[in-house]
C-alpha atoms as a PDB file:
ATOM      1  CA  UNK A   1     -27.467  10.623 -25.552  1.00  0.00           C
ATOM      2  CA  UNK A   2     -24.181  11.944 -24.229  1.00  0.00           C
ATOM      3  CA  UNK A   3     -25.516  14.285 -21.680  1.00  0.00           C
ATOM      4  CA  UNK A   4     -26.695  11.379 -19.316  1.00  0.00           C
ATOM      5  CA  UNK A   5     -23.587   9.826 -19.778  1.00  0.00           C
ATOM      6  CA  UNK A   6     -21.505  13.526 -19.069  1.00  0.00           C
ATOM      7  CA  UNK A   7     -24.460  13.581 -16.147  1.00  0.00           C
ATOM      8  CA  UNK A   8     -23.037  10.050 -14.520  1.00  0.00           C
ATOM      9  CA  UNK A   9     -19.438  10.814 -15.143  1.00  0.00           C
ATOM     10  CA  UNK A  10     -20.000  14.306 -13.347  1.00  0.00           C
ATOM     11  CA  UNK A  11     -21.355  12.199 -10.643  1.00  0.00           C
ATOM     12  CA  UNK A  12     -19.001  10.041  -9.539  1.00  0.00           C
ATOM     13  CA  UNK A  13     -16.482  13.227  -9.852  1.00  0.00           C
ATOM     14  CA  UNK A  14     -18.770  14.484  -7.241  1.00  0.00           C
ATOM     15  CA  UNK A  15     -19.323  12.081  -5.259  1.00  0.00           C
ATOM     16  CA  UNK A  16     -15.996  12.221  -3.214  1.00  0.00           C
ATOM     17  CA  UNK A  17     -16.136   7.921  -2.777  1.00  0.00           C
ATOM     18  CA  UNK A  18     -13.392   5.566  -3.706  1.00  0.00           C
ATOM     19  CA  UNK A  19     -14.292   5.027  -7.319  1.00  0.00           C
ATOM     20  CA  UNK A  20     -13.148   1.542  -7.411  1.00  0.00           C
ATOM     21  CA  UNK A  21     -15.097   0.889  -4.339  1.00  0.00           C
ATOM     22  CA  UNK A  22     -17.379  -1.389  -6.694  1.00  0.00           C
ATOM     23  CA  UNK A  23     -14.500  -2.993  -8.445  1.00  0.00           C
ATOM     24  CA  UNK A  24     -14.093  -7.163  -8.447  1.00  0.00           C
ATOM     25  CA  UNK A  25     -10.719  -8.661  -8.674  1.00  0.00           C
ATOM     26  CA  UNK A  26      -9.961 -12.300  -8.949  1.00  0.00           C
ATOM     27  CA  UNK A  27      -7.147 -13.607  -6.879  1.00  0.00           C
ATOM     28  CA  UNK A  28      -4.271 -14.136  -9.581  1.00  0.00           C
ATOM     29  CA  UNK A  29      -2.539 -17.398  -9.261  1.00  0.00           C
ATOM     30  CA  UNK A  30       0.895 -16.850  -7.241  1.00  0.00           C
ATOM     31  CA  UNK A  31       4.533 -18.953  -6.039  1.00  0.00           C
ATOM     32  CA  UNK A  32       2.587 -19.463  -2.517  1.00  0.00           C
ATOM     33  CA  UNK A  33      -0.055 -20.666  -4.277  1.00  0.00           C
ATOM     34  CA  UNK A  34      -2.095 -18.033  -1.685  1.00  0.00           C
ATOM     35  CA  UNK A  35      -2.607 -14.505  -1.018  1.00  0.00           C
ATOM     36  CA  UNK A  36      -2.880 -13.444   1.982  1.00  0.00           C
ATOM     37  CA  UNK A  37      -5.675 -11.781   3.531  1.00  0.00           C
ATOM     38  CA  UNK A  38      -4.631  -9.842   6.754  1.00  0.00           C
ATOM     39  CA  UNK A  39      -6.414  -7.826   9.843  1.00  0.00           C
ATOM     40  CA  UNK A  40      -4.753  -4.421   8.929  1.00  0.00           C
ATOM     41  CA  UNK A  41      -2.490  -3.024   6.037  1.00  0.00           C
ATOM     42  CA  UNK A  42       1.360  -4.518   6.548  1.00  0.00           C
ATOM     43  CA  UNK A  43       2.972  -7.995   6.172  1.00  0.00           C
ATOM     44  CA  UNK A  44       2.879  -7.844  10.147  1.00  0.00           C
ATOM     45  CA  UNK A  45      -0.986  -7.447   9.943  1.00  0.00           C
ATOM     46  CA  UNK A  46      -2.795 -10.754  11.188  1.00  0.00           C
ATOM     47  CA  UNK A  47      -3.126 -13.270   9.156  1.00  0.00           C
ATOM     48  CA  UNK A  48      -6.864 -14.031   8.799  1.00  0.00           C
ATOM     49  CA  UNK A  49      -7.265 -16.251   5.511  1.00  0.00           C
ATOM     50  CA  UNK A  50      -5.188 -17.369   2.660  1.00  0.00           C
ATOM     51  CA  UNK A  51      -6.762 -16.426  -0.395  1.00  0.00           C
ATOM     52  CA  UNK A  52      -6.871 -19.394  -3.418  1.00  0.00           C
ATOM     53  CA  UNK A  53      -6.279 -18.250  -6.941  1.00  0.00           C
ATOM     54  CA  UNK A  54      -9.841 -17.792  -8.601  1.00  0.00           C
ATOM     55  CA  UNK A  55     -11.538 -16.549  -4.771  1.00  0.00           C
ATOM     56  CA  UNK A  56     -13.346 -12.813  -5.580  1.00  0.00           C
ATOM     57  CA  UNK A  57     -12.260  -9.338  -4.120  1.00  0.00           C
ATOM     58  CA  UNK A  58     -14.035  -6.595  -3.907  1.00  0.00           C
ATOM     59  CA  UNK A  59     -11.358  -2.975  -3.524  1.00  0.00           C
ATOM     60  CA  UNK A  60     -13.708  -1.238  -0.671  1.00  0.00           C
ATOM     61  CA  UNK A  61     -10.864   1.107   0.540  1.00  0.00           C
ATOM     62  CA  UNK A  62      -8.029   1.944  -1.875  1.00  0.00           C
ATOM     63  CA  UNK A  63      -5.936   2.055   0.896  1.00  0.00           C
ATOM     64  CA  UNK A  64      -2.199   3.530   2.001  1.00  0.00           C
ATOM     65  CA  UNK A  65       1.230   1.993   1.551  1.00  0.00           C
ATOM     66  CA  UNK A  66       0.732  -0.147  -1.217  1.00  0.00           C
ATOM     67  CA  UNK A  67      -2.274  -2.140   0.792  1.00  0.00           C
ATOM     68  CA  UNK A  68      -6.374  -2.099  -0.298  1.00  0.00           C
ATOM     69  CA  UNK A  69      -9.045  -3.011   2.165  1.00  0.00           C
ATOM     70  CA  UNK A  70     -11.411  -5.671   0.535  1.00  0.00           C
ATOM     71  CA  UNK A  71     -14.456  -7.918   0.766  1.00  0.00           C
ATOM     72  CA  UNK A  72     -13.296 -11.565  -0.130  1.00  0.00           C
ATOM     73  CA  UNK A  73     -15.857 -14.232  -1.573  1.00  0.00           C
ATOM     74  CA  UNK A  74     -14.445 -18.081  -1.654  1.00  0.00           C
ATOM     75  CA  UNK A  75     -14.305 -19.132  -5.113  1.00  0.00           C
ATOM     76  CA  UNK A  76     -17.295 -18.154  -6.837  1.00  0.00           C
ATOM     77  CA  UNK A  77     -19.622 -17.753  -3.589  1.00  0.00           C
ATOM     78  CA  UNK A  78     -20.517 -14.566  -4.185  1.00  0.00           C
ATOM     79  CA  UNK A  79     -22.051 -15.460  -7.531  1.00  0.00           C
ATOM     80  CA  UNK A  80     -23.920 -18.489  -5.890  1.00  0.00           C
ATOM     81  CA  UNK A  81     -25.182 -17.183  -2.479  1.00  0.00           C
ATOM     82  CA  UNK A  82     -25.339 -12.871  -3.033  1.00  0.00           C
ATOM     83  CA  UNK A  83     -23.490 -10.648  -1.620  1.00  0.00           C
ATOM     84  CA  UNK A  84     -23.453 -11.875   1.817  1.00  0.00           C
ATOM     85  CA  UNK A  85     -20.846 -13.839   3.536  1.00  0.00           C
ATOM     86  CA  UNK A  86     -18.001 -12.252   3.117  1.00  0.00           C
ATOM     87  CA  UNK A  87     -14.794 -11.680   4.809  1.00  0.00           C
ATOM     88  CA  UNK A  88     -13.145  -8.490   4.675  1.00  0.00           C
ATOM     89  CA  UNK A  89     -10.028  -7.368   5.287  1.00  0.00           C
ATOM     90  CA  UNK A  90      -6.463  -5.925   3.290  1.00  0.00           C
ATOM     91  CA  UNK A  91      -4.291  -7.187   0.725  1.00  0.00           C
ATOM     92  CA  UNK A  92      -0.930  -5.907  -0.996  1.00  0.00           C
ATOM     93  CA  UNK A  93      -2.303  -3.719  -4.178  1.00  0.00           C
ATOM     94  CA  UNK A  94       0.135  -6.049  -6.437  1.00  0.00           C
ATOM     95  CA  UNK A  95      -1.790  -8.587  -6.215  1.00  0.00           C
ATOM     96  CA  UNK A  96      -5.185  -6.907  -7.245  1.00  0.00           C
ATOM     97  CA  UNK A  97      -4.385  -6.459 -10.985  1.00  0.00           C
ATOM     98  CA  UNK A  98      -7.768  -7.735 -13.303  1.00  0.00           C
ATOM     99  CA  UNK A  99     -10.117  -5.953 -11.777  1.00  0.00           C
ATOM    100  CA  UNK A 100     -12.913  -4.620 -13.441  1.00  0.00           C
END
């Protein structure tokens, strides 16, 4: 039973992708009561959506300077409709902290 399991691990070594590409983060509950979802990686990025605590990420880039490109899902829309209709675009990587 462990070789499959070496077998998969091996795999994703391999496989060169952004491991937490399938990750899911809820947005954590902040001062602004928002997070802000923005066109490109920087505070002076466009602002495209604010985020409510409890909305769904998913990390599809890791990202540079502290920033992640993700898929965003309005509270639990991604659970009720699929994977579909989602809005994409980067956060700051302190916000994305339960993710699993």
């Amino acid at each position: 039973m462990i070789r499959p399991a070496l077998l998969a691990m091996l795999g994703l070594l391999l496989h060169g992708g952004d491991a937490r590409a399938s990750l899911f983060c809820l947005v954590p509950e902040t001062a602004d009561s928002f997070v802000a979802l923005r066109a490109a990686p920087g505070a002076q990025g466009r602002l495209i959506l604010r985020m409510k605590p409890g909305d769904e990420v998913q990390i599809v880039e890791g990202g540079r300077g502290g920033w992640s490109k993700v898929r965003h899902w309005p509270g639990d829309a991604r659970l009720a409709k699929g994977y579909g209709g989602f809005t994409e675009g980067h956060v700051a990587r302190r916000f994305l902290r339960d993710c699993g």
